[in-house]
PDB file of N, CA and C in Angstrom:
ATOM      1  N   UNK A   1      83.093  60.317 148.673  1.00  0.00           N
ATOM      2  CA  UNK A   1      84.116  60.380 149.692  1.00  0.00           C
ATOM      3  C   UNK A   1      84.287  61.822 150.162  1.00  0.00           C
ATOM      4  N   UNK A   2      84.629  61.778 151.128  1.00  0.00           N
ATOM      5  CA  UNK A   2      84.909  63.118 151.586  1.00  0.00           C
ATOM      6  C   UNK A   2      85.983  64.346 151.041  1.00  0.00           C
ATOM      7  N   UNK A   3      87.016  63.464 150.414  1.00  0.00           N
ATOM      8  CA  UNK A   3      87.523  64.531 149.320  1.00  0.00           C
ATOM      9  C   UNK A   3      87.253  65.588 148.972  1.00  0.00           C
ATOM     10  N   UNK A   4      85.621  65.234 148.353  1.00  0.00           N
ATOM     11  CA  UNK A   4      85.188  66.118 147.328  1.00  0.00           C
ATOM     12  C   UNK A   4      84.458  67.181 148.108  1.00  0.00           C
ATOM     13  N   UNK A   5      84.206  66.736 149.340  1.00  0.00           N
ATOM     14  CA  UNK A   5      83.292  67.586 150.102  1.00  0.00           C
ATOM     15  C   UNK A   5      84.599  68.678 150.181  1.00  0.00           C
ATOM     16  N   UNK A   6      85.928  68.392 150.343  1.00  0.00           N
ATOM     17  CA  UNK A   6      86.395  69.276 151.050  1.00  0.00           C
ATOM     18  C   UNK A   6      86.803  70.320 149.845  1.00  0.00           C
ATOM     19  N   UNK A   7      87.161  69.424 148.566  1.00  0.00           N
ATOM     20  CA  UNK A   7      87.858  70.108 147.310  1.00  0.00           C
ATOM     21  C   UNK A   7      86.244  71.205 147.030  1.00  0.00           C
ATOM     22  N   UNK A   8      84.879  70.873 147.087  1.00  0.00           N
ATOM     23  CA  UNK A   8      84.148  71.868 146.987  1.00  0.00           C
ATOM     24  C   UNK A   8      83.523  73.049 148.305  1.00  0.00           C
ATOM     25  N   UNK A   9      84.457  72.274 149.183  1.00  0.00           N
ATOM     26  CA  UNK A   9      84.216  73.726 150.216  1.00  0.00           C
ATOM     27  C   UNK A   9      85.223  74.701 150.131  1.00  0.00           C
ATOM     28  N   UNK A  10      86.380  74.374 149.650  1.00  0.00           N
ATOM     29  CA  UNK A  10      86.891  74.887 149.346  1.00  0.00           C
ATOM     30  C   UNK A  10      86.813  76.019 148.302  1.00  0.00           C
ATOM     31  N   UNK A  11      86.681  75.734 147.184  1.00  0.00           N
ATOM     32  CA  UNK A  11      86.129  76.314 146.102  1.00  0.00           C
ATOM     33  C   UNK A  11      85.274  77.178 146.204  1.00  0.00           C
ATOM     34  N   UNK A  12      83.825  77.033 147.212  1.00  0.00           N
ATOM     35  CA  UNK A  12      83.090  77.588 147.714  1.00  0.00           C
ATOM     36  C   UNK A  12      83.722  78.528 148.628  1.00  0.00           C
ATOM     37  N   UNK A  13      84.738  78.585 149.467  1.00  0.00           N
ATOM     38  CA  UNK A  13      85.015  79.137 150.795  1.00  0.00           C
ATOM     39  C   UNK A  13      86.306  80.737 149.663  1.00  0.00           C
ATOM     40  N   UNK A  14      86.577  80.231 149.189  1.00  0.00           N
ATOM     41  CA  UNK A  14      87.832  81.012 148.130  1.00  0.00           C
ATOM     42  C   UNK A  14      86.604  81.880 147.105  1.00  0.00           C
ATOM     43  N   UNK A  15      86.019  81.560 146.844  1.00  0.00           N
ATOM     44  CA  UNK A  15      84.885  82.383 145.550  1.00  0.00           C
ATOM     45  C   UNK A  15      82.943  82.036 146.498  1.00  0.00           C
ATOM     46  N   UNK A  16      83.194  83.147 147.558  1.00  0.00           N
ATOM     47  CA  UNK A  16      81.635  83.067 148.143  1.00  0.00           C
ATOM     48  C   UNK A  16      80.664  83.908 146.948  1.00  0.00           C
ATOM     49  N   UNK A  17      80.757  83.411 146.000  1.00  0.00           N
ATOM     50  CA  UNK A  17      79.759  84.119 144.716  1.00  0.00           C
ATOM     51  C   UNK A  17      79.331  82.765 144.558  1.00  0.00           C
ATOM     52  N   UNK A  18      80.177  81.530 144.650  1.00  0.00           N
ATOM     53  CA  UNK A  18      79.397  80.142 144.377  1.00  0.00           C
ATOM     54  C   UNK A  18      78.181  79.839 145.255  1.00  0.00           C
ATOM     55  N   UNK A  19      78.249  80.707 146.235  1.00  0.00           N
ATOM     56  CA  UNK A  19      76.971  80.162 146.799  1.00  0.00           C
ATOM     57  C   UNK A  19      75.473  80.604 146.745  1.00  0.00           C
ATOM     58  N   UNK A  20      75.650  81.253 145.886  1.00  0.00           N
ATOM     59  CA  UNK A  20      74.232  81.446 145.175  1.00  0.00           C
ATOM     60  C   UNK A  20      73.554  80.207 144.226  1.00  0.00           C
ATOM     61  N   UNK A  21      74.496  79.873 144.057  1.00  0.00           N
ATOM     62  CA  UNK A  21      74.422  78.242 143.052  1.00  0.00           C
ATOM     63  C   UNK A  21      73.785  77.249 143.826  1.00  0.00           C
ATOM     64  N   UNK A  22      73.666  77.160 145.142  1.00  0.00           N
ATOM     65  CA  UNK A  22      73.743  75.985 146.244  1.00  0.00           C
ATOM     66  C   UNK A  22      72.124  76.249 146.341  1.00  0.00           C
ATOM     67  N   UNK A  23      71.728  77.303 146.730  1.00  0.00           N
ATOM     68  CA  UNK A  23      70.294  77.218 147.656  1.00  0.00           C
ATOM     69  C   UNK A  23      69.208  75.991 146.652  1.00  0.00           C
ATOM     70  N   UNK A  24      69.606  76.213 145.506  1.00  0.00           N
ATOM     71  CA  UNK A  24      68.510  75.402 144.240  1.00  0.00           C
ATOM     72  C   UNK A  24      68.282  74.007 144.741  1.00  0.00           C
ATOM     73  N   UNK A  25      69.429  73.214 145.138  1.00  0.00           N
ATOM     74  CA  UNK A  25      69.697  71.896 145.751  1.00  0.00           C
ATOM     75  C   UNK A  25      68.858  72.066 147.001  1.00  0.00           C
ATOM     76  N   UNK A  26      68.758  72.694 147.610  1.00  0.00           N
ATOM     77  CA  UNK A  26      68.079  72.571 149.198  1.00  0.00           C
ATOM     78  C   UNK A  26      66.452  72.054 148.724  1.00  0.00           C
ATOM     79  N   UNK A  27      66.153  72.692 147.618  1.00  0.00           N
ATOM     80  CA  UNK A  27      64.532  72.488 147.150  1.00  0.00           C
ATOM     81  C   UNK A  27      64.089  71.282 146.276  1.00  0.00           C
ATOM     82  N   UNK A  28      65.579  70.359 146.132  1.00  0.00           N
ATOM     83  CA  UNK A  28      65.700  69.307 145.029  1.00  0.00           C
ATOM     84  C   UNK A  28      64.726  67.858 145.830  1.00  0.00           C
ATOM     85  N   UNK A  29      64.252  67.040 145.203  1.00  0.00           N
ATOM     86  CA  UNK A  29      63.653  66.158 145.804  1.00  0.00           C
ATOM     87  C   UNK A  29      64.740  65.508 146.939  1.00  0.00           C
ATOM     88  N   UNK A  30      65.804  65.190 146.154  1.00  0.00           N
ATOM     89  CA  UNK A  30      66.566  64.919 147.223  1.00  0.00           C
ATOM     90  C   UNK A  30      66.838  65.032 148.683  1.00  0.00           C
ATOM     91  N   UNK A  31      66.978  66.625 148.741  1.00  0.00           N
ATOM     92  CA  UNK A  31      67.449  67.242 150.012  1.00  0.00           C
ATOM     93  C   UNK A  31      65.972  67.432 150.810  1.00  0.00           C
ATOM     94  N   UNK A  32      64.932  67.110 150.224  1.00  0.00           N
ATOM     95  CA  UNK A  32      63.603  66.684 151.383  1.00  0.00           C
ATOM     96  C   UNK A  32      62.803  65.796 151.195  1.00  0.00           C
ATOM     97  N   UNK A  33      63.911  64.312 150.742  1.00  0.00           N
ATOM     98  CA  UNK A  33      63.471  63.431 151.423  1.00  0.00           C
ATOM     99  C   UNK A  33      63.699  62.846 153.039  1.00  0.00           C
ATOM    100  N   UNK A  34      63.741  61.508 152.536  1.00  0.00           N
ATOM    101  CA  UNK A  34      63.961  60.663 154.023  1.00  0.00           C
ATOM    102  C   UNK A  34      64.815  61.578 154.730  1.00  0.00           C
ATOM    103  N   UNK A  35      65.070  61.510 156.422  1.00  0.00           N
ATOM    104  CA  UNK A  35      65.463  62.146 156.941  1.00  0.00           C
ATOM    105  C   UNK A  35      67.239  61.757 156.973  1.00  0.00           C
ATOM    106  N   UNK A  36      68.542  62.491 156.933  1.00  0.00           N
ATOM    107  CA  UNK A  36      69.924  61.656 157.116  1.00  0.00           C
ATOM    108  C   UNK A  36      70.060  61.186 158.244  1.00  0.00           C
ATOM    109  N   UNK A  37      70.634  59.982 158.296  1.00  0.00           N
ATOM    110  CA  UNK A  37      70.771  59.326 159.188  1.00  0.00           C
ATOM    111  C   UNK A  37      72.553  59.095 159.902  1.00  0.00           C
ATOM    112  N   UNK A  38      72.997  59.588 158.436  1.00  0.00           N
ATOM    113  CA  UNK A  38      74.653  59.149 158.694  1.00  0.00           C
ATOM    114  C   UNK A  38      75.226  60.429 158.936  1.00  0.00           C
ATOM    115  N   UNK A  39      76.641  60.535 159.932  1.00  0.00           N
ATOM    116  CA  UNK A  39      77.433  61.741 159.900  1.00  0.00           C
ATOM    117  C   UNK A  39      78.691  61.530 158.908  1.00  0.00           C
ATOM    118  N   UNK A  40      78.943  62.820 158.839  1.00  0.00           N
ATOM    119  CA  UNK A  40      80.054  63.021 157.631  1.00  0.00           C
ATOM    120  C   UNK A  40      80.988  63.977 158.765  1.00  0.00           C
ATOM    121  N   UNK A  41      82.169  63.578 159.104  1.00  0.00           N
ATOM    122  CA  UNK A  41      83.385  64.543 159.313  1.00  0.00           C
ATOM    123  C   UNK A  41      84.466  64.679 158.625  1.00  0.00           C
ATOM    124  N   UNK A  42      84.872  66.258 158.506  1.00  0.00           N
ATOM    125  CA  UNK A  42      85.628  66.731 157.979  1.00  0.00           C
ATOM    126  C   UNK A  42      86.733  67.259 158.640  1.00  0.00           C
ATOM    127  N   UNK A  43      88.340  66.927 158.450  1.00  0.00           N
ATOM    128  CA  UNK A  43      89.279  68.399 159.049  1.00  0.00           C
ATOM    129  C   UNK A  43      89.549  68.955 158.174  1.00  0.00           C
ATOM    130  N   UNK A  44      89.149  70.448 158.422  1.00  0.00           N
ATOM    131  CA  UNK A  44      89.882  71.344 157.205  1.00  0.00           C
ATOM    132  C   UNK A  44      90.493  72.471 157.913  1.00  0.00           C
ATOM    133  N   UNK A  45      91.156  73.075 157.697  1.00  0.00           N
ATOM    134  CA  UNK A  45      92.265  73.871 157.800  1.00  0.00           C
ATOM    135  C   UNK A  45      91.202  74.750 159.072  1.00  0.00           C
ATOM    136  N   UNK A  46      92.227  75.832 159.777  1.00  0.00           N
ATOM    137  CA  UNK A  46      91.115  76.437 160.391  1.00  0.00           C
ATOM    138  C   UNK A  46      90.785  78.054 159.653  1.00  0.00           C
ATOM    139  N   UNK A  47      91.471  78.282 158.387  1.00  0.00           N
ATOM    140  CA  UNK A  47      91.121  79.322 157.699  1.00  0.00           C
ATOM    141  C   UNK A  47      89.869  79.208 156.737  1.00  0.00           C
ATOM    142  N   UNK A  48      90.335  78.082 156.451  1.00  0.00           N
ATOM    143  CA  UNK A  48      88.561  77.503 155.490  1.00  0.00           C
ATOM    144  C   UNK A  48      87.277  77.224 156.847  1.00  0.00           C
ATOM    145  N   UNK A  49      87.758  76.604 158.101  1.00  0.00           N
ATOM    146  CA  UNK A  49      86.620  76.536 158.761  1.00  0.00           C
ATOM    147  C   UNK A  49      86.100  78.346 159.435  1.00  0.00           C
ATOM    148  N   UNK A  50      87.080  78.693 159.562  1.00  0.00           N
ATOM    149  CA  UNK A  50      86.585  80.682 159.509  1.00  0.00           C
ATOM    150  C   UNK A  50      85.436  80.600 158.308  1.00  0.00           C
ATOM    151  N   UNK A  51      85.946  80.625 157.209  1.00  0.00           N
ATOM    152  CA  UNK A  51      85.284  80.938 156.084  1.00  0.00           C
ATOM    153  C   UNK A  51      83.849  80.298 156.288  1.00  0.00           C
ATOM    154  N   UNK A  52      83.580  78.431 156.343  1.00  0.00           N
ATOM    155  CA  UNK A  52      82.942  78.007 156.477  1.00  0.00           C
ATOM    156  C   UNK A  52      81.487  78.532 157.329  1.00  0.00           C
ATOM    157  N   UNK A  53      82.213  78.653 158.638  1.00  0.00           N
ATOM    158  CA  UNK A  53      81.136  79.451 159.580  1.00  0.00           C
ATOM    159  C   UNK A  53      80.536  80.575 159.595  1.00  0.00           C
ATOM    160  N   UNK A  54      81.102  81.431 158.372  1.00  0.00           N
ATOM    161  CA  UNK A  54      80.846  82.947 158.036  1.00  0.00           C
ATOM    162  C   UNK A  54      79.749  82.262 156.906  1.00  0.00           C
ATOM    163  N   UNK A  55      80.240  81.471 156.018  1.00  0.00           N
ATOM    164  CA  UNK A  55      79.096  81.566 155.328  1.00  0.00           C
ATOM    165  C   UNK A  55      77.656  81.515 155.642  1.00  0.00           C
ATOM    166  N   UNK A  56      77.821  79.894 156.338  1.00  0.00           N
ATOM    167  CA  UNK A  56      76.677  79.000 157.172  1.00  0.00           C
ATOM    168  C   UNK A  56      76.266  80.514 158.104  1.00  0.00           C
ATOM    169  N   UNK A  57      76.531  81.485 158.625  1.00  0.00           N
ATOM    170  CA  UNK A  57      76.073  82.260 159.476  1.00  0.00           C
ATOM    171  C   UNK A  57      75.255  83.360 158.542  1.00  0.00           C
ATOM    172  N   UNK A  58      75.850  83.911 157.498  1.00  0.00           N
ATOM    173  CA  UNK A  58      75.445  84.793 156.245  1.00  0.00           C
ATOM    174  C   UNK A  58      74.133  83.907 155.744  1.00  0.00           C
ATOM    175  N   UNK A  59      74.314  82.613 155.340  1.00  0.00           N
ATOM    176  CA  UNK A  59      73.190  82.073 154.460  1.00  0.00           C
ATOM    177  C   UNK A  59      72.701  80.985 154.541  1.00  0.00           C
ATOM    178  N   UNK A  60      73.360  80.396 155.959  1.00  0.00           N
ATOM    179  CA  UNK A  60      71.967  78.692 155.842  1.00  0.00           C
ATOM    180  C   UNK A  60      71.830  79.018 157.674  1.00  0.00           C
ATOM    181  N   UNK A  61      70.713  77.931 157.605  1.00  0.00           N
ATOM    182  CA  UNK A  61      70.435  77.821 159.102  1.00  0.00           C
ATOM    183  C   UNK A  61      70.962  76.919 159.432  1.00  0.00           C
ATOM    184  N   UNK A  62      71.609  75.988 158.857  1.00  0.00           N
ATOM    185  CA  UNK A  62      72.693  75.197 160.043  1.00  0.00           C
ATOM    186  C   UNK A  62      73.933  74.653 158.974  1.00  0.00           C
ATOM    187  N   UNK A  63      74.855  74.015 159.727  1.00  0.00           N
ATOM    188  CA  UNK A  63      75.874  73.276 159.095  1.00  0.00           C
ATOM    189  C   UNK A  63      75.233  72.523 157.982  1.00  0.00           C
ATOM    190  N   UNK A  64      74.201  71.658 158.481  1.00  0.00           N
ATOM    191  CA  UNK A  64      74.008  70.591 157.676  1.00  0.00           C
ATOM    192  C   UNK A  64      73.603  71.109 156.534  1.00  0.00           C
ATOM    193  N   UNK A  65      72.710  72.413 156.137  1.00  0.00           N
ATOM    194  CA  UNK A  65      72.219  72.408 155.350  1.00  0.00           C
ATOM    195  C   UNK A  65      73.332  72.809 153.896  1.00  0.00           C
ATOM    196  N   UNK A  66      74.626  73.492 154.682  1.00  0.00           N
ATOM    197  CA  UNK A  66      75.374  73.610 153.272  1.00  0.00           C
ATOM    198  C   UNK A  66      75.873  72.789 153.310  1.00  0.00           C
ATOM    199  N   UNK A  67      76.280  71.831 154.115  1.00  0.00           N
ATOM    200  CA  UNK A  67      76.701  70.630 153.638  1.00  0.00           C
ATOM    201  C   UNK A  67      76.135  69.555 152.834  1.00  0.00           C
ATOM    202  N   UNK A  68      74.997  69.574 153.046  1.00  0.00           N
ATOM    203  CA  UNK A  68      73.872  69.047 152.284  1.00  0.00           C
ATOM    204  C   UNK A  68      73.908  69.526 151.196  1.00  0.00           C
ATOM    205  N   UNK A  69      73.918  70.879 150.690  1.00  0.00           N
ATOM    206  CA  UNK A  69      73.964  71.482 149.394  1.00  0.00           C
ATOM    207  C   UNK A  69      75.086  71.002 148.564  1.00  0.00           C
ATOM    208  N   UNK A  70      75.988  71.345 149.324  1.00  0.00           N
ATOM    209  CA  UNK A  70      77.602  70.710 148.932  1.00  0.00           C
ATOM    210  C   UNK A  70      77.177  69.420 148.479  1.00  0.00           C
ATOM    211  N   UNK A  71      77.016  68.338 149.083  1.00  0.00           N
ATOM    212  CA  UNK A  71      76.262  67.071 148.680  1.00  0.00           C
ATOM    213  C   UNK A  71      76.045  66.917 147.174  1.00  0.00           C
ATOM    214  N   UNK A  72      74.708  67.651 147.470  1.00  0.00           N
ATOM    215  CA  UNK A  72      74.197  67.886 145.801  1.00  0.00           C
ATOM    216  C   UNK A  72      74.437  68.290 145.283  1.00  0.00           C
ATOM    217  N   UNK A  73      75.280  69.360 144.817  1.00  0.00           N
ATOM    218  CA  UNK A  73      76.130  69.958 144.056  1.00  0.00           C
ATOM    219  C   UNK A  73      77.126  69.212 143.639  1.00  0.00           C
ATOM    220  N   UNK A  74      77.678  68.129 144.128  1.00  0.00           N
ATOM    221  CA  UNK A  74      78.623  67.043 143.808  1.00  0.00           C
ATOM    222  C   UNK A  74      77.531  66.324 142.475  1.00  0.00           C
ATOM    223  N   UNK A  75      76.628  65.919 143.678  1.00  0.00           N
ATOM    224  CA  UNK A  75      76.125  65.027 143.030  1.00  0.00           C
ATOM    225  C   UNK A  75      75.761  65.441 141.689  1.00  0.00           C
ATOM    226  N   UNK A  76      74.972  66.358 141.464  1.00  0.00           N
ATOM    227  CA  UNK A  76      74.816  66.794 139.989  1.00  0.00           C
ATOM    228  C   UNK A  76      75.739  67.325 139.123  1.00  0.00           C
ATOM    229  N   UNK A  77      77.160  67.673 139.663  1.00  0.00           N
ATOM    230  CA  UNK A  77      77.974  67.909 138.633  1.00  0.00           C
ATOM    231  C   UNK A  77      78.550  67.267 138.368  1.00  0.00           C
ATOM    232  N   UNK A  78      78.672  65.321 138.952  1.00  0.00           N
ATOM    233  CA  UNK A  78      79.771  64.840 138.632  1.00  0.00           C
ATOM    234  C   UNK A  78      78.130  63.191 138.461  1.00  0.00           C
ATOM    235  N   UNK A  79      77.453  62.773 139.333  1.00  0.00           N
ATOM    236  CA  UNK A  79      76.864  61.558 138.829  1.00  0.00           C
ATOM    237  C   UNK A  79      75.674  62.103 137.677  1.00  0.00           C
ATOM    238  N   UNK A  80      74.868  63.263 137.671  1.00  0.00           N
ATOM    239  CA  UNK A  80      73.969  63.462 136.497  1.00  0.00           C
ATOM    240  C   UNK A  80      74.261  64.164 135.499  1.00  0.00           C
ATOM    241  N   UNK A  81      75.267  64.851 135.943  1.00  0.00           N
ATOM    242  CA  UNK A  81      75.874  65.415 134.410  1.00  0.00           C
ATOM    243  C   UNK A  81      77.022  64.774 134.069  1.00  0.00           C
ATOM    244  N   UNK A  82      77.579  63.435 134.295  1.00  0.00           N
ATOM    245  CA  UNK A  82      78.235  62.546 133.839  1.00  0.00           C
ATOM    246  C   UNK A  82      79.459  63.344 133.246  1.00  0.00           C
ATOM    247  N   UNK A  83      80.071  64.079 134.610  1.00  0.00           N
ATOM    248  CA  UNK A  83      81.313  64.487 134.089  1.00  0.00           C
ATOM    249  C   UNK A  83      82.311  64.347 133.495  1.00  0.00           C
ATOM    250  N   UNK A  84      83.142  65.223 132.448  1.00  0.00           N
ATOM    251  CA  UNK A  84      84.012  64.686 131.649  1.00  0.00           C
ATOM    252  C   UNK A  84      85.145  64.103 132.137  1.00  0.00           C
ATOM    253  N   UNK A  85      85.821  62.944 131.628  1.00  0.00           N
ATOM    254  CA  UNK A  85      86.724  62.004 132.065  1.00  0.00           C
ATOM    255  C   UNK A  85      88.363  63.134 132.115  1.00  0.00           C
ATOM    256  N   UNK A  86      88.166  64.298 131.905  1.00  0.00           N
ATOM    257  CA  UNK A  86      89.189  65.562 132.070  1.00  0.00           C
ATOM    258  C   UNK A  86      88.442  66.176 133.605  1.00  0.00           C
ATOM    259  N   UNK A  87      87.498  66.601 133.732  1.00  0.00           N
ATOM    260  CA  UNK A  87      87.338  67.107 135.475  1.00  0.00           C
ATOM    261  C   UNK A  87      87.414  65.934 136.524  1.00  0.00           C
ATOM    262  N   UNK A  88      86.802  64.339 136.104  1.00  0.00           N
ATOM    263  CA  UNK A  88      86.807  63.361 136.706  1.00  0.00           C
ATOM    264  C   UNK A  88      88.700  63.495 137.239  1.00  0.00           C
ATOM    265  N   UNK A  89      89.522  63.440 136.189  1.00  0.00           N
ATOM    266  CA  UNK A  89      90.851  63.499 136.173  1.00  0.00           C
ATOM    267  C   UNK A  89      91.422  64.552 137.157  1.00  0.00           C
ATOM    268  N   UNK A  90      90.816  65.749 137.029  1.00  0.00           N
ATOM    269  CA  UNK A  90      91.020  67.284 138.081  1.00  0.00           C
ATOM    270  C   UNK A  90      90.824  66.654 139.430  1.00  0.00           C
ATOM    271  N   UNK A  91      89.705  66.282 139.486  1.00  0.00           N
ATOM    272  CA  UNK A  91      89.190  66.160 141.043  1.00  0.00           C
ATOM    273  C   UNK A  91      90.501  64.689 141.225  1.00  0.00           C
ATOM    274  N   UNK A  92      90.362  63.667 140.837  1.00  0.00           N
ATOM    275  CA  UNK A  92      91.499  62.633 141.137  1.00  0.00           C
ATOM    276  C   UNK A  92      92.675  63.300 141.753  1.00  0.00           C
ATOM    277  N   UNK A  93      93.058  64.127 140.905  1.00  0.00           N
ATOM    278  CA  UNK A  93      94.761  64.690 141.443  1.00  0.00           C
ATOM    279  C   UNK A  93      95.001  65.814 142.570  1.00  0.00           C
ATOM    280  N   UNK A  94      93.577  66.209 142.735  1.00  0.00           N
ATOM    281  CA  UNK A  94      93.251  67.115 143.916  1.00  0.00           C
ATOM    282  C   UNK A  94      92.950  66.357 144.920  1.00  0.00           C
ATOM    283  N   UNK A  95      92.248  65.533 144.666  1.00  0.00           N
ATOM    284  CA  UNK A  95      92.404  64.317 146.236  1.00  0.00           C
ATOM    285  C   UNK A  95      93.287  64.131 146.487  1.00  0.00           C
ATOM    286  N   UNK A  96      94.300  63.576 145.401  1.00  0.00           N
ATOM    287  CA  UNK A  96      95.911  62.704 145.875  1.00  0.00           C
ATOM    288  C   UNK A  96      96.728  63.947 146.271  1.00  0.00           C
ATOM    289  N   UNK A  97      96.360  65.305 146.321  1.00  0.00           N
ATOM    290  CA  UNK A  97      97.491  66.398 146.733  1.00  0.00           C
ATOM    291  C   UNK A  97      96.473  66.631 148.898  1.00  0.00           C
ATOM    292  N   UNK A  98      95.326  65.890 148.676  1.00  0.00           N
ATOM    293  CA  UNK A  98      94.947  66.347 150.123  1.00  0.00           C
ATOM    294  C   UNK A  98      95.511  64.996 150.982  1.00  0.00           C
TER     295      UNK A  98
END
């Protein structure tokens, strides 16, 4: 859900040291396979979308691709590393405060 996209752009947008973490995902089988087909929109504040566009301008060539990273970065910290039922719990109560 989009939640999480926003609870980790966030995170990302507040501590730009996380994004050294991201580029690894761009090279994952994942992020070059099949081509996406679906859109994802987000509203986020317009101080995080400042942030957002500074990054994407500093270090990817388009939106999609940190969003895409973002993606996988979900994905592996919460479906393959079978996150603990205490961060599962974090992220829950951070949705219900957005």
């Amino acid at each position: 859900s989009s939640f999480l996209v926003k609870i980790y752009l966030y995170k990302i947008c507040e501590n730009p040291r996380e994004i050294k973490g991201l580029f690894k995902y761009l090279k994952s089988n994942l992020a070059t396979g099949a081509k996406a087909s679906d859109r994802l929109s987000l509203k986020v504040s317009s101080k995080i979308f400042k942030k957002f566009k500074k990054l994407k301008i500093e270090n990817f060539d388009s939106d999609s691709d940190l969003i895409k990273a973002i993606i996988l970065k979900i994905n592996n910290d919460i479906v393959n590393q079978k996150a603990s039922t205490n961060r599962l719990y974090q992220l829950r109560e951070m949705a219900m405060a957005i």
